[in-house]
Protein backbone atom coordinates (compact mmCIF):
# COMPACT_ATOMS: atom_id res chain seq x y z
CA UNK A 1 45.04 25.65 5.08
CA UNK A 2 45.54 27.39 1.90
CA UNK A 3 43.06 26.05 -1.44
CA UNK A 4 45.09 24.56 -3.88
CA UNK A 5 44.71 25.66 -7.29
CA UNK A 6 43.84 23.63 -10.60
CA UNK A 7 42.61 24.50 -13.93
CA UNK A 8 39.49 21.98 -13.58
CA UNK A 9 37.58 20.30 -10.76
CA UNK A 10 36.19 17.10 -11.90
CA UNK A 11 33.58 16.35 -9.29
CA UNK A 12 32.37 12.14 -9.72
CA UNK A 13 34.47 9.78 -11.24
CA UNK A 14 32.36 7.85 -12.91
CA UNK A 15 32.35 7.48 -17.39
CA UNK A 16 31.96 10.97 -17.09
CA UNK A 17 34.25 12.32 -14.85
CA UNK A 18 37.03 10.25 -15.25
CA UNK A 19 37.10 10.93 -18.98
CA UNK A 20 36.51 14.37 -18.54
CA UNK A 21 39.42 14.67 -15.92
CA UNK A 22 41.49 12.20 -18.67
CA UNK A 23 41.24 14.29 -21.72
CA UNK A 24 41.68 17.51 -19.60
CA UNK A 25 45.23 16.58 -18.73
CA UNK A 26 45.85 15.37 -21.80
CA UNK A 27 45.24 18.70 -23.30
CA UNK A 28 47.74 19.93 -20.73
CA UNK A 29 45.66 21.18 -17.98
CA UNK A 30 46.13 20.45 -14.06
CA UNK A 31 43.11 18.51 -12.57
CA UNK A 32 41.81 17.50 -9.41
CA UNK A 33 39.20 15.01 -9.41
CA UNK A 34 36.40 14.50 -6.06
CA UNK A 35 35.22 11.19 -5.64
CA UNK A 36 32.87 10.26 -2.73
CA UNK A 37 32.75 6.13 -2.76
CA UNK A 38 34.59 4.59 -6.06
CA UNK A 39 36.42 5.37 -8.55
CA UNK A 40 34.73 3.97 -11.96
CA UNK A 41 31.65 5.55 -10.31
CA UNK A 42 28.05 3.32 -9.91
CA UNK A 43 28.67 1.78 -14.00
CA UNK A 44 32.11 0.54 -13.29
CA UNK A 45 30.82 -0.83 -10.27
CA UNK A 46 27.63 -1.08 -9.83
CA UNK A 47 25.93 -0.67 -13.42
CA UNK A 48 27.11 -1.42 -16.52
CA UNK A 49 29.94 -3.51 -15.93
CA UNK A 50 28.54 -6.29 -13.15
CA UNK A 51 25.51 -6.30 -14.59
CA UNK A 52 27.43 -7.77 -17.98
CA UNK A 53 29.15 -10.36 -15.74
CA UNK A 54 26.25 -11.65 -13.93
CA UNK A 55 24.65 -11.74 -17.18
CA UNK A 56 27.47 -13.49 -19.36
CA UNK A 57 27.21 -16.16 -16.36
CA UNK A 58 23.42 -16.77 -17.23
CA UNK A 59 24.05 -17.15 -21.08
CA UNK A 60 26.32 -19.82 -20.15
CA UNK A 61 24.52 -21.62 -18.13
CA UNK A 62 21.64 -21.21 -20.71
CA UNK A 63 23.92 -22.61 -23.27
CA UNK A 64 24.75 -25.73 -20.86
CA UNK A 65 21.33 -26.80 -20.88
CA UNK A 66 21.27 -26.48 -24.94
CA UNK A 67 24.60 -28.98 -24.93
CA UNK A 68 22.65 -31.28 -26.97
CA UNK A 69 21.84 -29.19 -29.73
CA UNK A 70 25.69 -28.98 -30.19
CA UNK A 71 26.86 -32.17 -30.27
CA UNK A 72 28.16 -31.92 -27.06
CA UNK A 73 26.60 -33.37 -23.34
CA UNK A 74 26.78 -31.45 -19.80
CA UNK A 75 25.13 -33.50 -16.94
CA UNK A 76 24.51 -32.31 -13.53
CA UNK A 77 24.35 -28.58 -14.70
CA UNK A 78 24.18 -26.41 -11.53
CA UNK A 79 25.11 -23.16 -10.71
CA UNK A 80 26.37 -21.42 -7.31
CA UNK A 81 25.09 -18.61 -7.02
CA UNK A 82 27.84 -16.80 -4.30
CA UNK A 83 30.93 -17.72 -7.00
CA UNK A 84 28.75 -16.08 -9.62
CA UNK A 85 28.73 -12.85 -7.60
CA UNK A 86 32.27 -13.18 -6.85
CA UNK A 87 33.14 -13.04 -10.04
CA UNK A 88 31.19 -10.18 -11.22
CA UNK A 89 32.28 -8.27 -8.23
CA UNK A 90 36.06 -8.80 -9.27
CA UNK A 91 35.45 -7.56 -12.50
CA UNK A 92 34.24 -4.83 -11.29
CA UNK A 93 37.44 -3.98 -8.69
CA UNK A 94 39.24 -5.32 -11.58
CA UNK A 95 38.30 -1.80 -13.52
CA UNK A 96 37.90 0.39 -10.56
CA UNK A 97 41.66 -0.21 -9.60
CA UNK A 98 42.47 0.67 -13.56
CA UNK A 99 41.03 3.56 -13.38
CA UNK A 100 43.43 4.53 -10.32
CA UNK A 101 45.96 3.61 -12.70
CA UNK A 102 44.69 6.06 -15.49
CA UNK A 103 44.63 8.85 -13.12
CA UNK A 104 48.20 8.14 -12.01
CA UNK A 105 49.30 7.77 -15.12
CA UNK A 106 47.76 11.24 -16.34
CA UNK A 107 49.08 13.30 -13.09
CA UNK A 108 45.38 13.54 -12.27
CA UNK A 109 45.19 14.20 -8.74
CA UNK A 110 42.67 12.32 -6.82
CA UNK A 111 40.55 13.56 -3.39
CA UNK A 112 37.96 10.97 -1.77
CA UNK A 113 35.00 13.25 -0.27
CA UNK A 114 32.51 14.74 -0.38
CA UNK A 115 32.25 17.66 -2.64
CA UNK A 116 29.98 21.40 -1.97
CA UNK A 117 30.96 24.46 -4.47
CA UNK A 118 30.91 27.05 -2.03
CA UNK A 119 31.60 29.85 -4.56
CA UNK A 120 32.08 30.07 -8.54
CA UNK A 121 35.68 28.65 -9.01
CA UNK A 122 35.72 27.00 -5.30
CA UNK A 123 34.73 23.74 -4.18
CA UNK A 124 35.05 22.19 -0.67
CA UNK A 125 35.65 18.41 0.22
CA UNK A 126 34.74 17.03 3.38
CA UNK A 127 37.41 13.96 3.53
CA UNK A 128 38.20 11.55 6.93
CA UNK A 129 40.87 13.78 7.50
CA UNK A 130 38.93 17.56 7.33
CA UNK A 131 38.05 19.73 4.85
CA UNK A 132 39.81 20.40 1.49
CA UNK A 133 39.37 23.62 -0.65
CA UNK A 134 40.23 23.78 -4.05
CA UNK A 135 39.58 26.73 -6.38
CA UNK A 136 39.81 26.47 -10.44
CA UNK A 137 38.27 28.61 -13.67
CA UNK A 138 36.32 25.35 -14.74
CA UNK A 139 34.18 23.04 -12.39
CA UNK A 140 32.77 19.73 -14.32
CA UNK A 141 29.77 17.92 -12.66
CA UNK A 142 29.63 14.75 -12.88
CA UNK A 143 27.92 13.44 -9.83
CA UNK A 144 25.60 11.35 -11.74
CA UNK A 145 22.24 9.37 -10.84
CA UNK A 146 20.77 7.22 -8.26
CA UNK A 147 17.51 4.64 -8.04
CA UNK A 148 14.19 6.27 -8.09
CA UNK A 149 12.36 5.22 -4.73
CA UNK A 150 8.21 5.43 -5.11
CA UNK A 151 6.25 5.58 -2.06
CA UNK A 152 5.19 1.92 -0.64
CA UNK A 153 7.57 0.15 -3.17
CA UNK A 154 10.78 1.71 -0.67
CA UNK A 155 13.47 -1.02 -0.80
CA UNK A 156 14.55 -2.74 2.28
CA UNK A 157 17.23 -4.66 0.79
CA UNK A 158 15.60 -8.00 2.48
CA UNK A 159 12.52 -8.15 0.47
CA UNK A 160 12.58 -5.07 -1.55
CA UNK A 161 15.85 -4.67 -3.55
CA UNK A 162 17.11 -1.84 -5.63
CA UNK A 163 19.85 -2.63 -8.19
CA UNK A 164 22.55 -2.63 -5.89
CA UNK A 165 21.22 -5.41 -3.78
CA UNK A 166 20.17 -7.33 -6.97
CA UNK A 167 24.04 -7.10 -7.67
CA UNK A 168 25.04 -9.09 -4.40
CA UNK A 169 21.91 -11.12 -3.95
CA UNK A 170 21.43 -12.63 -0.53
CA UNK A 171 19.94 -15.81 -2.00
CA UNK A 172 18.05 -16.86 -5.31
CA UNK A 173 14.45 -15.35 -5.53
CA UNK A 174 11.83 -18.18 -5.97
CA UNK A 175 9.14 -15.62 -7.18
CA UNK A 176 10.40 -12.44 -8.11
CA UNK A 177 8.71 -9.27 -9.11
CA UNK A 178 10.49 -6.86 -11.22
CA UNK A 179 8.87 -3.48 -11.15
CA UNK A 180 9.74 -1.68 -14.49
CA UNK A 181 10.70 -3.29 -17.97
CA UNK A 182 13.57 -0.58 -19.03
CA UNK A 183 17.18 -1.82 -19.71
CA UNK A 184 17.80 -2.14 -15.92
CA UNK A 185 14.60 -4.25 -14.91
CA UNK A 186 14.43 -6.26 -17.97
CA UNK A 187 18.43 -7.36 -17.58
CA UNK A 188 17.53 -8.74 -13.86
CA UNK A 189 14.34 -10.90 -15.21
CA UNK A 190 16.60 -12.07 -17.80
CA UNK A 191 19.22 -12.78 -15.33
CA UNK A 192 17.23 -14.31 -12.62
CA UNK A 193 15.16 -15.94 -15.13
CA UNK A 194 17.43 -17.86 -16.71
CA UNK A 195 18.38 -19.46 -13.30
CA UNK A 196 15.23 -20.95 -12.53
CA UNK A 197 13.25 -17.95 -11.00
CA UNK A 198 9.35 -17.77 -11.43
CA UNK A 199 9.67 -13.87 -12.81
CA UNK A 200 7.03 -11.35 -13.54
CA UNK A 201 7.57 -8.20 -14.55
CA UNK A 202 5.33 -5.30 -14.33
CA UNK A 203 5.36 -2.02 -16.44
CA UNK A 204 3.09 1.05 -16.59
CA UNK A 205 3.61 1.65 -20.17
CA UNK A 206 1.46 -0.20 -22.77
CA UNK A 207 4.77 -2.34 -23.74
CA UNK A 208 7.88 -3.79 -22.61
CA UNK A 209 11.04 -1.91 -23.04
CA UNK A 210 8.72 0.96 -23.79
CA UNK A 211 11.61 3.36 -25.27
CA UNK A 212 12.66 0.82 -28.42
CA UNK A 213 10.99 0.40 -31.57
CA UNK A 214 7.32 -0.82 -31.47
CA UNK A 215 7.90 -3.86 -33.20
CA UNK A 216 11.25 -4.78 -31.43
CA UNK A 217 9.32 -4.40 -28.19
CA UNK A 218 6.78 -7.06 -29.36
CA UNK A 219 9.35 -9.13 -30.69
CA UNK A 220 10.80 -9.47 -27.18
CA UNK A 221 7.67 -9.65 -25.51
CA UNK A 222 7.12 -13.01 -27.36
CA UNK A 223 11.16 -14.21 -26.68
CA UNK A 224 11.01 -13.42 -22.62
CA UNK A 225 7.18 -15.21 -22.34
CA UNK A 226 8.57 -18.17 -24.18
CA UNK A 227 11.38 -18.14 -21.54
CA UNK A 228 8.41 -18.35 -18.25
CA UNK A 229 8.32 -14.99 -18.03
CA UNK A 230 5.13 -13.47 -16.79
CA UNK A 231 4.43 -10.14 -18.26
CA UNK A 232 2.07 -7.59 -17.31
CA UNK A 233 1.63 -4.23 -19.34
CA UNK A 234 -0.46 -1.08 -18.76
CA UNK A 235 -0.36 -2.28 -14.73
CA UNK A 236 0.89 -0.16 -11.64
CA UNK A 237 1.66 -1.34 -8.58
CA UNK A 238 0.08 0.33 -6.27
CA UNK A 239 1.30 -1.09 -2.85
CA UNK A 240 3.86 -3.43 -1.31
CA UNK A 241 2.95 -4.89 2.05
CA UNK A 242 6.09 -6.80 3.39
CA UNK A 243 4.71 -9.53 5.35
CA UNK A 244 7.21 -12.62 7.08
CA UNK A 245 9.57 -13.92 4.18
CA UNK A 246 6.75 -12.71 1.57
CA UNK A 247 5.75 -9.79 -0.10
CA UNK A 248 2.37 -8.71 -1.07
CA UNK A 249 2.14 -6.66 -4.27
CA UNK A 250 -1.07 -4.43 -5.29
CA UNK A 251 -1.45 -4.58 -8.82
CA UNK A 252 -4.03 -2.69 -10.94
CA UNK A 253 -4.72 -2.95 -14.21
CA UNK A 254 -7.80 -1.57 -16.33
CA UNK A 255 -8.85 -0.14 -12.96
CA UNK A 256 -8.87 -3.35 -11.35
CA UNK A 257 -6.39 -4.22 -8.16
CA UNK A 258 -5.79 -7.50 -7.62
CA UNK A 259 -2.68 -8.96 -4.91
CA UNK A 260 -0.21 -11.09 -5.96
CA UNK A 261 2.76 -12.70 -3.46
CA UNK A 262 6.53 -12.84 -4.10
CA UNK A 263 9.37 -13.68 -2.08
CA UNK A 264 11.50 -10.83 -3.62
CA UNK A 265 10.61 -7.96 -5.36
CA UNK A 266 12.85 -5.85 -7.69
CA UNK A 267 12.24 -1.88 -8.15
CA UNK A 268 13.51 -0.69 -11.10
CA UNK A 269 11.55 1.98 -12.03
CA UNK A 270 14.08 4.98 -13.43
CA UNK A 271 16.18 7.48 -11.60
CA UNK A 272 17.14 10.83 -10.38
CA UNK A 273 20.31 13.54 -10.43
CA UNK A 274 22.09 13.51 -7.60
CA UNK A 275 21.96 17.39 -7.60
CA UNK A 276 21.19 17.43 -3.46
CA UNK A 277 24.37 19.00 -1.31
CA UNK A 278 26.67 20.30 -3.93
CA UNK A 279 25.21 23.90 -3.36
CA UNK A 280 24.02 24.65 -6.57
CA UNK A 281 20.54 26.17 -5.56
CA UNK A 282 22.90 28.84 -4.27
CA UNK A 283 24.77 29.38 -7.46
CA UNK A 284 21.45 29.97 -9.74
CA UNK A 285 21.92 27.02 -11.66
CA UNK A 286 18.75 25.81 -12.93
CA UNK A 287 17.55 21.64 -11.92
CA UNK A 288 14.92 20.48 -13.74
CA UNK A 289 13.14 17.07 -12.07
CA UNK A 290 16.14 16.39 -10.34
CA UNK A 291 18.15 16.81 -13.51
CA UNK A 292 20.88 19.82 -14.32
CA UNK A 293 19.54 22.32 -16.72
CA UNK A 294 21.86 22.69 -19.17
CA UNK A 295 22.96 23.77 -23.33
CA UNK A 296 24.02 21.48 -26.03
CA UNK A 297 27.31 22.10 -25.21
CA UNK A 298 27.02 20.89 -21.00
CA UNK A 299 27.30 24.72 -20.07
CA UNK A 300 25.51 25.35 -16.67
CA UNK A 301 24.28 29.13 -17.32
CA UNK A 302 26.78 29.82 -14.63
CA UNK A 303 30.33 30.84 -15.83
CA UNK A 304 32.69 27.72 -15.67
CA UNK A 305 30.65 25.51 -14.58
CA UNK A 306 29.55 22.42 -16.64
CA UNK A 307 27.17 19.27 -16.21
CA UNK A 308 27.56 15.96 -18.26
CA UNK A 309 26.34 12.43 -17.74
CA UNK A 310 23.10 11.30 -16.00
CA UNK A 311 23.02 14.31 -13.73
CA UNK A 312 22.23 16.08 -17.24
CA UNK A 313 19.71 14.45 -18.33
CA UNK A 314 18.48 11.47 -20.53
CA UNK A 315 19.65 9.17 -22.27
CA UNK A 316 21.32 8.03 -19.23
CA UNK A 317 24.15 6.11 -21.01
CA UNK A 318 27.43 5.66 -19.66
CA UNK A 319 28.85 6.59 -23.34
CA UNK A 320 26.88 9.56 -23.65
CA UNK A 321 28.38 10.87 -20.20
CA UNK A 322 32.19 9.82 -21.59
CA UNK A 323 31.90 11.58 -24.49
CA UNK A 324 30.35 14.78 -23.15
CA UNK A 325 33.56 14.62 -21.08
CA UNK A 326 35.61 15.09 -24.11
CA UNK A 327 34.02 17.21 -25.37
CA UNK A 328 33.31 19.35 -22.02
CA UNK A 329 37.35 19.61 -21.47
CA UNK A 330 38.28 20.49 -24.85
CA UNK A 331 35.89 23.28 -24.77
CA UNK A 332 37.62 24.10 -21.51
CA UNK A 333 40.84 23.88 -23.35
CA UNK A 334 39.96 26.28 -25.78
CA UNK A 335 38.79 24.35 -28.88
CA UNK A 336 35.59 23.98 -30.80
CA UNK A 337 34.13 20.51 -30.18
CA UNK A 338 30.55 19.35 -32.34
CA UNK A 339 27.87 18.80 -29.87
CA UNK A 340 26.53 16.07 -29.39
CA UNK A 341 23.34 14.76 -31.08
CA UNK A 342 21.70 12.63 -29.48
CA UNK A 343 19.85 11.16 -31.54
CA UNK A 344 23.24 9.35 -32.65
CA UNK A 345 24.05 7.40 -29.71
CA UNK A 346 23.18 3.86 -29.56
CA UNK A 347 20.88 2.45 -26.36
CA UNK A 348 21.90 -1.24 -25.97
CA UNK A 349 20.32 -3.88 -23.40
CA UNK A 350 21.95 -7.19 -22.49
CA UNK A 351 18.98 -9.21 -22.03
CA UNK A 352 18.31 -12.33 -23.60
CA UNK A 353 18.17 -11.79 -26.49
CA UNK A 354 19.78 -8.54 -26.79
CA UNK A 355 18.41 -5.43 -27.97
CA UNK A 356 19.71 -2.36 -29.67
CA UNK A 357 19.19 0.56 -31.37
CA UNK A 358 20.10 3.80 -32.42
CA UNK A 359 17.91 7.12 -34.15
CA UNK A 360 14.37 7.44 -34.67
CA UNK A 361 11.77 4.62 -34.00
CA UNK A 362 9.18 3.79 -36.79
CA UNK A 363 6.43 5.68 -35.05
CA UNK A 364 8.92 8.92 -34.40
CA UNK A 365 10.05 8.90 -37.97
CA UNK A 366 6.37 9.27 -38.98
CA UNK A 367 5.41 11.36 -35.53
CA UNK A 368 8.35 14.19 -37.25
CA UNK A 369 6.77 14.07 -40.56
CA UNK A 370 9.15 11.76 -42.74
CA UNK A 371 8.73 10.03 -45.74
CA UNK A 372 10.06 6.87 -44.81
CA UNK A 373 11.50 2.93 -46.27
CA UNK A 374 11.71 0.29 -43.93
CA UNK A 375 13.70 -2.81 -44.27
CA UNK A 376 13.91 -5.63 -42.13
CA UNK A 377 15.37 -9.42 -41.94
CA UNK A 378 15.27 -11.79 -39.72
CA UNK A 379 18.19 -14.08 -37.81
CA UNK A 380 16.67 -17.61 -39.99
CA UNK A 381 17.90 -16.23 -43.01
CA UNK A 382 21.61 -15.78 -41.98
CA UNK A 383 24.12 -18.39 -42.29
CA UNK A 384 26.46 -17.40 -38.81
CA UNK A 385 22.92 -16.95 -36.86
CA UNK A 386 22.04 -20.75 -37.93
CA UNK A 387 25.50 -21.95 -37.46
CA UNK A 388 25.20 -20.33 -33.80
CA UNK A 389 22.24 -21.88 -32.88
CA UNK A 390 20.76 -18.24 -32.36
CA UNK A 391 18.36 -18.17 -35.13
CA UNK A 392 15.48 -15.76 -33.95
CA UNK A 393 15.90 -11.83 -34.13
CA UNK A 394 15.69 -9.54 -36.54
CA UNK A 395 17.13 -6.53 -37.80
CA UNK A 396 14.88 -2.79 -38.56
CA UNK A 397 16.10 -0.17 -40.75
CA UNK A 398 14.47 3.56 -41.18
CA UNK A 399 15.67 5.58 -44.16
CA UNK A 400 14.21 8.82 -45.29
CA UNK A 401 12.50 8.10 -48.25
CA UNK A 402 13.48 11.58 -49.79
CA UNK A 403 16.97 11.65 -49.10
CA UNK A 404 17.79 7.98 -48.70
CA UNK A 405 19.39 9.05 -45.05
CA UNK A 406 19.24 6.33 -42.01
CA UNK A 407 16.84 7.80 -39.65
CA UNK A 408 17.16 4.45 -37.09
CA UNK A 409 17.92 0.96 -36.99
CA UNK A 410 16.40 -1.17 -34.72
CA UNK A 411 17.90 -4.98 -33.96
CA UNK A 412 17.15 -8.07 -31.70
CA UNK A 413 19.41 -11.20 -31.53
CA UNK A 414 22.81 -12.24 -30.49
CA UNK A 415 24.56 -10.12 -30.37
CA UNK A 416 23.36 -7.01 -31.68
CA UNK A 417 24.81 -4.88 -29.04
CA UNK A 418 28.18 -5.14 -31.03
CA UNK A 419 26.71 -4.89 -34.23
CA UNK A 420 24.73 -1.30 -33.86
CA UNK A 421 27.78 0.21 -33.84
CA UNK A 422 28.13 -0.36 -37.78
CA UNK A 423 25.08 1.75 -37.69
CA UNK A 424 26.57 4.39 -35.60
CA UNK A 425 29.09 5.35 -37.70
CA UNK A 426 27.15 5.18 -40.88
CA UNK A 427 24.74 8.18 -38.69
CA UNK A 428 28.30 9.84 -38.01
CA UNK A 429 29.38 10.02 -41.49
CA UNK A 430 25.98 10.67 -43.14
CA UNK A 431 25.70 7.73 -45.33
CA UNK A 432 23.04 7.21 -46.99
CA UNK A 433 21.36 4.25 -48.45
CA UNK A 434 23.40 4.11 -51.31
CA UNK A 435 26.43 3.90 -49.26
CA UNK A 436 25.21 1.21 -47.51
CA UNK A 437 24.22 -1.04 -50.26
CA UNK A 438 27.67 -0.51 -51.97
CA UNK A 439 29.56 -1.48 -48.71
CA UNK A 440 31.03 -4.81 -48.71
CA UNK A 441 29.93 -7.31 -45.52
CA UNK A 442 31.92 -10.24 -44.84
CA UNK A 443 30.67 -13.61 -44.38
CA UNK A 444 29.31 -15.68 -42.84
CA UNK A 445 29.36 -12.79 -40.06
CA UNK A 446 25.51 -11.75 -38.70
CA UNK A 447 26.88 -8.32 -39.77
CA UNK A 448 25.22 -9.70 -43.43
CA UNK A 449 21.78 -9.13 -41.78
CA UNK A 450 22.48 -5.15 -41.39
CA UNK A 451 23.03 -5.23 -45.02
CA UNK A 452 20.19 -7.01 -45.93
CA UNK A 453 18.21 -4.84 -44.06
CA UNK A 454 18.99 -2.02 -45.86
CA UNK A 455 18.28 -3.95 -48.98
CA UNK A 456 15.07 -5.10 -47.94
CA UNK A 457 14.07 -1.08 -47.23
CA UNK A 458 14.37 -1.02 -51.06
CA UNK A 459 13.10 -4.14 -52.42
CA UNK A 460 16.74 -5.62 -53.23
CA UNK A 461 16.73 -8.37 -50.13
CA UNK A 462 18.38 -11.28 -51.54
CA UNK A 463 18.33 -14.09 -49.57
CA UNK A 464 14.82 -13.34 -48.13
């Protein structure tokens, strides 16, 4: 059977590739995209997207219990646990059959399989019905991450779970251990948690959510033990021995071990490329801890062929890997795209409360040498955080003490996932303090806080 021709070969169709493949034939090029499970890729269905679900079911239920406080009264609250999963699971097909759509509606031409490049320009797809070939100039990788496994914490989806078993649970942990305090172990304590689980969570670094903002990271510390949590820093575990219906985890800390026992453990503890099959050894490319070595514009070191997303390398976002796509296929296409920085993309974690934050922490402003103002104000002093009944957080702002730039913001609260954004696109267009101060916040919005903030870095705070 003769190879069919394209001008790209998106292979993954997750944030990535299915942007990448998107803005391709947008700027007029044919494109095949290889997809090996689901289309949406592990965010659309299992990341990002369920996780948010479960998540928004917790908050509710969380904000059933607080009826009172409102006003209002909810007896008997209970939750059921199967209907909770449902409904983050049809989100999720919800999105995975638009994406279908998108790649209909763009004349993007879709192959299930699994995907090898034989050659520069030439993949091959094993499908249930043979093998494909299909050449093209440009070949996009997209093929994105997986859960990292550590030996004697291997899941076994009974006891053990990675995230994708967390995501359908098979019943309600009584005592769960969650092994690693990034975004992805922190939003399953705070999930679980809120349902009644006895949660500890465990992490190697000397704080929780060890990549965020000192201060942020203490500030959450304090919110999740008020919630029950149990949390352990600076602690490994060492060993999990599965025993009937119970687990038995090896914990040391200070060089001390001492054994703990859970019904369910949770192992969230980072991930790797899935770089293994896709024959890239053969082409010289260059993988770095399971991660595609590549230049600030996705380029490969071999002719054509790009890498974007999590298979690139950190931050493993699903935003960073959409708009590398863009900019991946207008390079393709012939134009002159920025790179991206990324220091300018926003990290945002749906725990309760939330967390987010974009640009240099405190400690990395000062780590690179800067001069630097820092502002911060808390949720109390804002009207709409009072009037929500979500009055603890705060927001962090960094500026350059020179040049009055915004080297980071850091926030906690309700929220602040949408709010960041404001941030973002003050980075993007260079504002500086100045700009900042002069810009008019509605109210009562908790957008007031980011203003204040910047105030505060200056000595202007007004209602603080």
């Amino acid at each position: 059977m003769a190879a069919k021709q394209y001008d790209v070969i998106v292979i993954g169709a997750g944030p990535g590739g299915y942007v990448a493949a998107i803005r391709a034939a947008q700027l007029g090029k044919s494109v095949v995209i290889v997809e090996r499970e689901h289309l949406g890729g592990i965010c659309l269905n299992w990341g990002c997207i369920p996780t948010k679900a479960m998540l928004r079911s917790a908050e509710v239920f969380h904000l059933m219990h607080r009826a009172k406080e409102f006003g209002l009264s909810a007896t008997g609250v209970s939750y059921d646990l199967d209907a909770v999963v449902a409904r983050s699971r049809g989100v999720a097909k919800q999105l995975s059959g638009g994406i279908g759509h998108l790649m209909k509606k763009n004349k993007v031409a879709v192959v299930m399989g699994e995907a090898t490049i034989a050659a520069k320009g030439k993949v091959s797809v094993k499908t249930d019905k043979g093998t494909e070939e299909l050449t093209a100039p440009a070949i996009v990788l997209a093929t994105g991450a997986r859960a990292r496994t550590l030996p004697g914490l291997e899941a076994d989806g009974d006891l053990v779970w990675t995230y994708k078993h967390a995501l359908q649970p098979k019943r309600m942990p009584k005592k769960l251990l969650v092994i690693g305090s990034g975004a992805i172990g922190i939003e399953f304590a705070s999930f679980f948690n809120t349902l009644g689980a006895d949660t500890t969570v465990v992490e190697v670094m000397d704080r929780v959510l060890p990549v965020e903002d000192a201060e942020i990271s203490a500030f959450a510390k304090k919110a999740f033990v008020k919630q029950g949590m149990k949390i352990l820093e600076k602690t490994t575990v060492k060993k999990l021995d599965k025993g009937n219906g119970k687990v038995t985890a090896h914990l040391e800390s200070n060089g001390k071990t001492e054994t703990q026992e859970f019904d369910t453990v949770i192992s969230a503890v980072g991930i790797v490329g899935n770089v293994e099959g896709l024959g890239l050894e053969a082409l010289g490319v260059k993988i770095d801890r399971t991660h595609v070595v590549t230049d600030e514009y996705c380029r490969t070191g071999v002719e054509g062929l790009y890498a974007i997303g999590d298979i690139a390398g950190a931050p493993w976002l699903a935003h960073k890997a959409s708009h590398e796509g863009v900019m991946v296929a207008e390079l393709i296409a012939g134009k002159h795209p920025h790179p991206i920085k990324p220091n300018s993309i926003a990290g945002c974690t749906y725990c309760h409360p939330q967390v987010a934050s974009v640009g240099l922490t405190e400690a990395k402003a000062k780590e690179a040498g800067y001069s630097i103002k820092v502002g911060r104000f808390p949720f109390i002093g804002n009207g709409k955080a009072i009037a929500l009944g979500e009055a603890e957080g705060m927001i962090k702002t960094i500026f350059d003490a020179k040049t009055g730039e915004m080297l980071g913001a850091h926030m906690i609260g309700a929220e602040v996932t949408e709010l960041i954004q404001g941030y973002v696109v003050g980075r993007a267009l260079e504002t500086t303090e100045e700009d900042l101060m002069n810009t008019v916040f509605p109210h009562p919005t908790l957008s007031e806080m980011m203003h204040e903030s910047v105030l505060d870095a200056y000595g202007r705070a007004l209602h603080m």
